[in-house]
PDB file of N, CA and C in Angstrom:
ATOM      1  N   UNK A   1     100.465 132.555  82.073  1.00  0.00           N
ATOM      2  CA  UNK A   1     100.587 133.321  80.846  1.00  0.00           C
ATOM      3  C   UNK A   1      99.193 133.463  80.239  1.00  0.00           C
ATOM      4  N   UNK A   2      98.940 134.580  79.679  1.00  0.00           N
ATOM      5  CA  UNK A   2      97.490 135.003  79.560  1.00  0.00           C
ATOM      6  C   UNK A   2      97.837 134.873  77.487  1.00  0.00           C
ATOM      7  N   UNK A   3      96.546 134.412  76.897  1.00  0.00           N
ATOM      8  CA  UNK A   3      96.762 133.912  75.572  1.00  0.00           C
ATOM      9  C   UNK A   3      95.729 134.968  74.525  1.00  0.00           C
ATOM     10  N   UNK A   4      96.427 135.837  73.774  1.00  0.00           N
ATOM     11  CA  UNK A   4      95.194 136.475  73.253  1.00  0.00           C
ATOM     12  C   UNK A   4      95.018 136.193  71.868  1.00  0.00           C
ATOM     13  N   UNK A   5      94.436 136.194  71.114  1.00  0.00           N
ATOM     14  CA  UNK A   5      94.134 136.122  69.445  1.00  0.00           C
ATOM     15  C   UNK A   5      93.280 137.071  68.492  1.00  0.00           C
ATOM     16  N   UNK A   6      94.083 137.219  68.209  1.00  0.00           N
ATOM     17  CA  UNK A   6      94.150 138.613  67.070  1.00  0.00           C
ATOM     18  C   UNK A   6      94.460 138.914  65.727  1.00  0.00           C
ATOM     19  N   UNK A   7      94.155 139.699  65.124  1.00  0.00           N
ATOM     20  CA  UNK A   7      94.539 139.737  63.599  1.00  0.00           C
ATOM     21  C   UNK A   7      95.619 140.685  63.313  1.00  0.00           C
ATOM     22  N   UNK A   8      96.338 140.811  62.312  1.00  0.00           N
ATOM     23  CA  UNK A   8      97.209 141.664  62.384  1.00  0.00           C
ATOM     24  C   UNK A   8      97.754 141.762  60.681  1.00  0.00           C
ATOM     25  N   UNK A   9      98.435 142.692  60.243  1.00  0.00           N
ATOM     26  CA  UNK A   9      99.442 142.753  59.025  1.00  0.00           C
ATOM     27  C   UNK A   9     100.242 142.776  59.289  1.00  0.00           C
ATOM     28  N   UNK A  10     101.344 142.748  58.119  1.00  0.00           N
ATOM     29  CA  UNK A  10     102.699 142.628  58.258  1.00  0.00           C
ATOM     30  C   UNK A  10     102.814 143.409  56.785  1.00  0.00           C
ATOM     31  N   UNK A  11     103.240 144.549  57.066  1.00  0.00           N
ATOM     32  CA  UNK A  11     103.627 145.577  56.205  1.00  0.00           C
ATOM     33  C   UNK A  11     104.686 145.031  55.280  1.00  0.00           C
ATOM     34  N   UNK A  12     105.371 145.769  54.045  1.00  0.00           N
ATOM     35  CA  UNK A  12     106.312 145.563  52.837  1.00  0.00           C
ATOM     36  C   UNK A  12     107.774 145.666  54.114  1.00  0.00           C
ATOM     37  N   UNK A  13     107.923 146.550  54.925  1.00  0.00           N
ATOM     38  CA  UNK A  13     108.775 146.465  55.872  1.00  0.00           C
ATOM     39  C   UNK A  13     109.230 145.801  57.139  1.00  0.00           C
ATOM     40  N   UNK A  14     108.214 144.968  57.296  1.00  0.00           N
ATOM     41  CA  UNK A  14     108.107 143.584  57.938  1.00  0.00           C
ATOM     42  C   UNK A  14     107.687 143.667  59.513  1.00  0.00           C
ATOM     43  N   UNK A  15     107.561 145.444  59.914  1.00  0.00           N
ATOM     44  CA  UNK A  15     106.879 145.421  60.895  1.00  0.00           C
ATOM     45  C   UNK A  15     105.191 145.040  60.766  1.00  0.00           C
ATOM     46  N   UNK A  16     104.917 144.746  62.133  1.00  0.00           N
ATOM     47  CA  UNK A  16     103.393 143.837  62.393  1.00  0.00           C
ATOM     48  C   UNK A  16     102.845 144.873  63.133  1.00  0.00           C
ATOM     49  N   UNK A  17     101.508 145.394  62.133  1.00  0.00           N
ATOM     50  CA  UNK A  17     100.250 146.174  62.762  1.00  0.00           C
ATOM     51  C   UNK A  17      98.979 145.421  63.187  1.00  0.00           C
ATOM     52  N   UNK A  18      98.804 145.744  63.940  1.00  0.00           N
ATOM     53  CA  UNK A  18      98.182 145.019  65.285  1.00  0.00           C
ATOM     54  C   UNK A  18      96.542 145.674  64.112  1.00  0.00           C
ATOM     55  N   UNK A  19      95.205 144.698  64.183  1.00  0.00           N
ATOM     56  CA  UNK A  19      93.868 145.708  63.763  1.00  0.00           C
ATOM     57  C   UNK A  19      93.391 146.489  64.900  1.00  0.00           C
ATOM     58  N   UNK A  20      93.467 145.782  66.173  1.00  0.00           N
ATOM     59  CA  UNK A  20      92.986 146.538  67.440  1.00  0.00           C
ATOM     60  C   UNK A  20      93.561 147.061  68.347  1.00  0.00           C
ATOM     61  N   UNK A  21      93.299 147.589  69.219  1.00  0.00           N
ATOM     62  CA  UNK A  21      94.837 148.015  70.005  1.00  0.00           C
ATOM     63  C   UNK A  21      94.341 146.740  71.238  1.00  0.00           C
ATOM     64  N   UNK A  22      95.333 146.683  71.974  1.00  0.00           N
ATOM     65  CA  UNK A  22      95.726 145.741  72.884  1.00  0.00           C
ATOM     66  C   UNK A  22      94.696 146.289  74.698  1.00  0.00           C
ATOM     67  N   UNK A  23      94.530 146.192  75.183  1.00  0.00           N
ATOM     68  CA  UNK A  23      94.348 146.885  76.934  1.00  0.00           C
ATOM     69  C   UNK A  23      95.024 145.844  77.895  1.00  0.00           C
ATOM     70  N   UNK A  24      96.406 146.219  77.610  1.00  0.00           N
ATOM     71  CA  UNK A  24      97.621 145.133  78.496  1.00  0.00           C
ATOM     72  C   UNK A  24      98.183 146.503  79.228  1.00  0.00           C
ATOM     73  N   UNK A  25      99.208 146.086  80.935  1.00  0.00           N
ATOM     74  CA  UNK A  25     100.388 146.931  80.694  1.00  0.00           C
ATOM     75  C   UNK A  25     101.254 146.289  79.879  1.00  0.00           C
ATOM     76  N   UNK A  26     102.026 147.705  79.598  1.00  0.00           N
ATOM     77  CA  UNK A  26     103.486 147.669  79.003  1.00  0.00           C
ATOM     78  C   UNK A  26     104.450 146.721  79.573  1.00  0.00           C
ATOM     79  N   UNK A  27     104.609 145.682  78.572  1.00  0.00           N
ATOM     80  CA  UNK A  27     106.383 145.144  79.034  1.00  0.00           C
ATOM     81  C   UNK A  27     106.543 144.026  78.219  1.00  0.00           C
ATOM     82  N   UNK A  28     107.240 142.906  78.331  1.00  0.00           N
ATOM     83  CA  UNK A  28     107.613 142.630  77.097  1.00  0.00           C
ATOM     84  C   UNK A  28     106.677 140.843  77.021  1.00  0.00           C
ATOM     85  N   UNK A  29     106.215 141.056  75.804  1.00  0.00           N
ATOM     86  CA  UNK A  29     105.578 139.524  75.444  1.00  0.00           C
ATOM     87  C   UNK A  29     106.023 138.623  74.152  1.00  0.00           C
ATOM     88  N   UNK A  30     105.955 137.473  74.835  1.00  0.00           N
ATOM     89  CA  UNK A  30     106.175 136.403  73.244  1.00  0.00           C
ATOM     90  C   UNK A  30     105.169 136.429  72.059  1.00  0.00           C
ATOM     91  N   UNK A  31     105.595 136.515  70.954  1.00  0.00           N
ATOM     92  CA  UNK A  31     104.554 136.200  70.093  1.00  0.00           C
ATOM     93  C   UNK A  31     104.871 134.989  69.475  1.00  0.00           C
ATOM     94  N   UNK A  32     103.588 134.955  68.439  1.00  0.00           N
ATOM     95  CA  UNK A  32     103.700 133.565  68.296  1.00  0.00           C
ATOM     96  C   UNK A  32     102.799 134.134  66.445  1.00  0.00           C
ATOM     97  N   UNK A  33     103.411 134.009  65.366  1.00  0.00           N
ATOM     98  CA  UNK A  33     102.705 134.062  64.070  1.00  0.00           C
ATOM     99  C   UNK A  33     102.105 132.769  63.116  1.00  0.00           C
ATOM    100  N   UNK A  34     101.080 133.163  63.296  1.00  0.00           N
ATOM    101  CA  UNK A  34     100.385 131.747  61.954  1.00  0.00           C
ATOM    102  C   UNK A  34     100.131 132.503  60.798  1.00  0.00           C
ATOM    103  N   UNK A  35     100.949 132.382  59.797  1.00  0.00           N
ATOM    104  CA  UNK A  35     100.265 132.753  58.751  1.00  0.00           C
ATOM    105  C   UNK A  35     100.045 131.824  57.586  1.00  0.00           C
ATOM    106  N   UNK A  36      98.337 131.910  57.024  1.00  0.00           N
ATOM    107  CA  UNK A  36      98.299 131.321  56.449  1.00  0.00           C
ATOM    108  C   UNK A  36      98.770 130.616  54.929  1.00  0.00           C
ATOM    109  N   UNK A  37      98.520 129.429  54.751  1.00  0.00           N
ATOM    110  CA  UNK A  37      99.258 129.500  53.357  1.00  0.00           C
ATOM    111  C   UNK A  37      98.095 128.881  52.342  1.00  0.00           C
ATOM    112  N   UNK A  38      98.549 128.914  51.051  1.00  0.00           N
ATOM    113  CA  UNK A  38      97.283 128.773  50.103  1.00  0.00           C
ATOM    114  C   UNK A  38      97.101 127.112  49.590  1.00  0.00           C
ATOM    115  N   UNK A  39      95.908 126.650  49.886  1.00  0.00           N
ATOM    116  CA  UNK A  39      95.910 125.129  49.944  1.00  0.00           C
ATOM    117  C   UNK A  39      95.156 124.951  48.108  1.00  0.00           C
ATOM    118  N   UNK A  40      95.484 123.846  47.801  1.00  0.00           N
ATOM    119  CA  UNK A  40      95.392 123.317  46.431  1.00  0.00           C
ATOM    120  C   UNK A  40      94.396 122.257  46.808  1.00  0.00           C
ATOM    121  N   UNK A  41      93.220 121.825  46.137  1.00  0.00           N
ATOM    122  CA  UNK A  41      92.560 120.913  46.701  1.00  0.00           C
ATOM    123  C   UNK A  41      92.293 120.261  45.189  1.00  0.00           C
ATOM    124  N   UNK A  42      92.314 118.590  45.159  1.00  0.00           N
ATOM    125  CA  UNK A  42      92.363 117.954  43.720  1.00  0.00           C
ATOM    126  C   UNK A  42      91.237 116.937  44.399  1.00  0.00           C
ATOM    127  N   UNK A  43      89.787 117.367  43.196  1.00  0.00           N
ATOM    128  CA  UNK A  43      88.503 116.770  43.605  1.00  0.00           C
ATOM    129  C   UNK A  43      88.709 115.121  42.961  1.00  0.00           C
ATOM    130  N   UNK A  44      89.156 115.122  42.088  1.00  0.00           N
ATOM    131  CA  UNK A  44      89.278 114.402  40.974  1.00  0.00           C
ATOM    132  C   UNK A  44      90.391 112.767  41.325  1.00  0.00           C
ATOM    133  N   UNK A  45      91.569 113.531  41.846  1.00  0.00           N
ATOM    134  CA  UNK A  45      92.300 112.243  43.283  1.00  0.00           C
ATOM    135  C   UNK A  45      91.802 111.434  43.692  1.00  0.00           C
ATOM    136  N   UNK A  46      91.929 110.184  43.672  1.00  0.00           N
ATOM    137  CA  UNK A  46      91.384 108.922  44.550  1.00  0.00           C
ATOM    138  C   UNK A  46      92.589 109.120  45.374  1.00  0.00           C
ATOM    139  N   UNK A  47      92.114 108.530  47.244  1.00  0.00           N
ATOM    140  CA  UNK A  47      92.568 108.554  48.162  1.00  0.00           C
ATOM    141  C   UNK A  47      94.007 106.876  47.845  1.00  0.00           C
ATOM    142  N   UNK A  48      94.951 107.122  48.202  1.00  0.00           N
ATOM    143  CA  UNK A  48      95.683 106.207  48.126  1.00  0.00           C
ATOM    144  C   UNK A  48      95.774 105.012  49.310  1.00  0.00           C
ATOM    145  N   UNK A  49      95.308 103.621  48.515  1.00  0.00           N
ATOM    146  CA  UNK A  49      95.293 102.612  49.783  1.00  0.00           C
ATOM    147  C   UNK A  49      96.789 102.218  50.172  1.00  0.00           C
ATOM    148  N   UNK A  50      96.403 102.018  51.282  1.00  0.00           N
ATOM    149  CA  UNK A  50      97.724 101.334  52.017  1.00  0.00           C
ATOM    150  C   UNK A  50      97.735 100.381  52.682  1.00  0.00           C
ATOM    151  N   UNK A  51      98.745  99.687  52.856  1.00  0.00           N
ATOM    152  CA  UNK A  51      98.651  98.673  53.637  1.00  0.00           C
ATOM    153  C   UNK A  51      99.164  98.642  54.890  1.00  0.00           C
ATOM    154  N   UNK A  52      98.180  97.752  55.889  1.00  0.00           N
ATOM    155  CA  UNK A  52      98.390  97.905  57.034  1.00  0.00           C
ATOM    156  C   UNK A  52      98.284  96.532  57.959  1.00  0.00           C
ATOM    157  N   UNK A  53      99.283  96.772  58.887  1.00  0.00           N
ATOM    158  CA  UNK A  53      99.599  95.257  59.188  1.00  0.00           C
ATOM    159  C   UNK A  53      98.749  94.521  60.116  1.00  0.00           C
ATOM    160  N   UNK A  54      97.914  96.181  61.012  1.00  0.00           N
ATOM    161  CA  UNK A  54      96.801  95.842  62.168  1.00  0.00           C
ATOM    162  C   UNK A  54      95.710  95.699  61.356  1.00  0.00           C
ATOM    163  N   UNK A  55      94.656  94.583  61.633  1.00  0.00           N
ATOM    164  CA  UNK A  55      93.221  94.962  61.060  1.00  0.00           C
ATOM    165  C   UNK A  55      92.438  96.115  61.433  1.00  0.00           C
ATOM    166  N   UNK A  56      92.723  96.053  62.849  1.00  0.00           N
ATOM    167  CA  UNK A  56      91.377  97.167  63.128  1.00  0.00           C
ATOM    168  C   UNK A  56      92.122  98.665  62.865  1.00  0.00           C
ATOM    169  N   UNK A  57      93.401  99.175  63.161  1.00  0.00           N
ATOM    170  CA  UNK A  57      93.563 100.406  62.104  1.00  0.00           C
ATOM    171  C   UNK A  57      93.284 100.372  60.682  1.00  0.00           C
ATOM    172  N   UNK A  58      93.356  99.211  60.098  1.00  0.00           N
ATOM    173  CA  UNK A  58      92.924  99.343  58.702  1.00  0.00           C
ATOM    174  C   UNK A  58      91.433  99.884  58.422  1.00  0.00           C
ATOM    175  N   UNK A  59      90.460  98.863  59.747  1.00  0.00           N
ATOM    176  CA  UNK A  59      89.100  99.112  59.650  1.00  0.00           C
ATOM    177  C   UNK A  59      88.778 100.552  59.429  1.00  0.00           C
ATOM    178  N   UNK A  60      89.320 100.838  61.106  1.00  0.00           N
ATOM    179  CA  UNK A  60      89.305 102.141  61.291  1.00  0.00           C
ATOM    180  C   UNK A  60      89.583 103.245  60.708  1.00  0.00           C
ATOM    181  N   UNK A  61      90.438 103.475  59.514  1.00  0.00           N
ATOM    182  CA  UNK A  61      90.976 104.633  58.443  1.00  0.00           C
ATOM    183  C   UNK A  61      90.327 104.384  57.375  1.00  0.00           C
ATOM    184  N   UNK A  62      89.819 103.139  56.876  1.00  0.00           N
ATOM    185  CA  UNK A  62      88.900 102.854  55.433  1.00  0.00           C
ATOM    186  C   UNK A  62      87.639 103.147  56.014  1.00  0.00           C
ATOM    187  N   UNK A  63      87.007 103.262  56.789  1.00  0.00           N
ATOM    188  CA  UNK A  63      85.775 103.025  57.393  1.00  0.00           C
ATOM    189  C   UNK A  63      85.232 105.635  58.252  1.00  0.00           C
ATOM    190  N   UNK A  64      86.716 105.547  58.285  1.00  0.00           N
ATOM    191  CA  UNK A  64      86.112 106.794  58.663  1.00  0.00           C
ATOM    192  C   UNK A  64      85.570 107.809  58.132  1.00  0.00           C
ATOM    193  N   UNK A  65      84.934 108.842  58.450  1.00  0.00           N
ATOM    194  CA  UNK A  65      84.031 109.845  57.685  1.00  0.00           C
ATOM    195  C   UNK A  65      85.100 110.943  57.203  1.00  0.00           C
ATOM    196  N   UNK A  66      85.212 111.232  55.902  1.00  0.00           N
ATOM    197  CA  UNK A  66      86.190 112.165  55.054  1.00  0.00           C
ATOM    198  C   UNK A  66      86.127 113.967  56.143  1.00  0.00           C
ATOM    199  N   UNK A  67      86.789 114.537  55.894  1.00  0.00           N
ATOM    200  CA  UNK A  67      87.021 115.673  56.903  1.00  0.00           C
ATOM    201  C   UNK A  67      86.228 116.415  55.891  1.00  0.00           C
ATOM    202  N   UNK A  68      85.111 117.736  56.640  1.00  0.00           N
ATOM    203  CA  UNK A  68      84.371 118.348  55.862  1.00  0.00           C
ATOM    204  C   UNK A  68      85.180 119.118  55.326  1.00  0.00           C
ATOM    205  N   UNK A  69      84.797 120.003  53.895  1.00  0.00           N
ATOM    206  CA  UNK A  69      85.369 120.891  53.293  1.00  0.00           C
ATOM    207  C   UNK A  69      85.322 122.363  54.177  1.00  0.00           C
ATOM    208  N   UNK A  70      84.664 122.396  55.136  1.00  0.00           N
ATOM    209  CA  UNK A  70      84.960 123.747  55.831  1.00  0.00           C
ATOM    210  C   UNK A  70      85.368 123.771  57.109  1.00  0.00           C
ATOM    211  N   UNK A  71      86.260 122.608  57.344  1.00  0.00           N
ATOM    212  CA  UNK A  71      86.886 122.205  58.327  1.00  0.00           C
ATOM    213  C   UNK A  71      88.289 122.964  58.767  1.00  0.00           C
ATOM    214  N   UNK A  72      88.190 123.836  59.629  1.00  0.00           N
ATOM    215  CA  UNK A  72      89.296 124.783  59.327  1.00  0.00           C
ATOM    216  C   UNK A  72      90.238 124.218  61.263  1.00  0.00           C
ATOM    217  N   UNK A  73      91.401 123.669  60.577  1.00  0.00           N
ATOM    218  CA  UNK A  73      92.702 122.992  61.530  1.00  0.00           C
ATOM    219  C   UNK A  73      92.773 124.160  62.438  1.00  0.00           C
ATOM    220  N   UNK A  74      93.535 125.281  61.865  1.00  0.00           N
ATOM    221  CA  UNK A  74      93.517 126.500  63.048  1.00  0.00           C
ATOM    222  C   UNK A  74      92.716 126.515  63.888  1.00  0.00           C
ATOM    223  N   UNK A  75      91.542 126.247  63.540  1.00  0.00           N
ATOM    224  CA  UNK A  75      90.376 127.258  64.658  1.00  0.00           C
ATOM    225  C   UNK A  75      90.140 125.496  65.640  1.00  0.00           C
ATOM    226  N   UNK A  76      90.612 124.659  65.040  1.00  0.00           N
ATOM    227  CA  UNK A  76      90.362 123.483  66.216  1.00  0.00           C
ATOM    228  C   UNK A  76      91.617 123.139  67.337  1.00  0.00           C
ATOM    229  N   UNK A  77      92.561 123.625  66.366  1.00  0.00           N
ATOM    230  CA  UNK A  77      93.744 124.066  67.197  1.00  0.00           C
ATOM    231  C   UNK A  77      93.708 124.747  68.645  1.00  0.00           C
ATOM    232  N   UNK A  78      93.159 125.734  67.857  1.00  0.00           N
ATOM    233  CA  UNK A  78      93.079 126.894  68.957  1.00  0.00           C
ATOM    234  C   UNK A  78      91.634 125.980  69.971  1.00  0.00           C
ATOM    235  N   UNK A  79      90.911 125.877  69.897  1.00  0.00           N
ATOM    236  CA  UNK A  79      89.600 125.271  70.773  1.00  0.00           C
ATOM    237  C   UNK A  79      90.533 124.321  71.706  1.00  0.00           C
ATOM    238  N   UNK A  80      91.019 123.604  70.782  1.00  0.00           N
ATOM    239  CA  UNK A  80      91.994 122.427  71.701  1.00  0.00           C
ATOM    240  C   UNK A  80      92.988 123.003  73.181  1.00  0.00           C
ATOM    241  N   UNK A  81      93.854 124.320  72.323  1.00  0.00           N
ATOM    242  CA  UNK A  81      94.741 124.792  73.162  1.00  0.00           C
ATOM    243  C   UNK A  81      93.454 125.854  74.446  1.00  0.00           C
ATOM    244  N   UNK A  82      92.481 125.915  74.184  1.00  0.00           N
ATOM    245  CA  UNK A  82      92.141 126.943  74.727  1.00  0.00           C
ATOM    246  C   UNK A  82      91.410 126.031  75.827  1.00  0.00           C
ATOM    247  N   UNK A  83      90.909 124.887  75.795  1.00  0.00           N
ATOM    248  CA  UNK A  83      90.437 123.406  76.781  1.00  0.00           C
ATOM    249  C   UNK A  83      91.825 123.465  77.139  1.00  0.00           C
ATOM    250  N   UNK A  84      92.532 123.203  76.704  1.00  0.00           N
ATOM    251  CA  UNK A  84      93.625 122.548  77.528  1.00  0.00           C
ATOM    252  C   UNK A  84      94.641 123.463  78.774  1.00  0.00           C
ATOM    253  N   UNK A  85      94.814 124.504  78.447  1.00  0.00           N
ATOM    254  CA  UNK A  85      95.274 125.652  79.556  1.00  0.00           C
ATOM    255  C   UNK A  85      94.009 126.213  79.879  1.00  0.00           C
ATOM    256  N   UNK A  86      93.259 125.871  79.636  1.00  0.00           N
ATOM    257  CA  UNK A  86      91.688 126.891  80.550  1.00  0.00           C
ATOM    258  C   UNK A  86      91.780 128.449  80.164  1.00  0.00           C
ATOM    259  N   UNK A  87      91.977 128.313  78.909  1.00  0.00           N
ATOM    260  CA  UNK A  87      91.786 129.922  78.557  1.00  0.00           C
ATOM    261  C   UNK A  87      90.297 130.627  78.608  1.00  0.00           C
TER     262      UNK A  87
END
């Protein structure tokens, strides 16, 4: 299965316009939609401790480096899936 990524809308009528056109033949494919949603970020929050029964996961989660602010999940997602089937 060949994996492509693309942008697209989704009109008031709920059909999906493609921005580019495709250079596939015709016939029928799965899709697959991510759409994004709007994240709330609270600077001001202290991280909540927990307790943990292993030491070294404890070490290990108090001790690690905070995820950067332009750290975007999708696009590591996709890197991940794209190593992993050899896209």
């Amino acid at each position: 299965m060949q994996a492509y990524k693309l942008q697209a809308i989704v009109d008031e009528s709920g059909n999906l316009i493609l921005d580019e056109p495709l250079n596939m033949t015709p016939g029928k494919v799965e899709v697959i939609i991510l759409q994004p949603t709007p994240t709330t970020t609270k600077t001001s929050e202290q991280p909540k401790k927990r307790e943990y029964k292993v030491q070294a996961l404890k070490d290990l989660l108090e001790n690690a480096p905070p995820t950067p602010p332009d750290f975007d999940a999708e696009q590591a997602k996709w890197e991940y899936l794209k190593e992993k089937h050899n896209l």
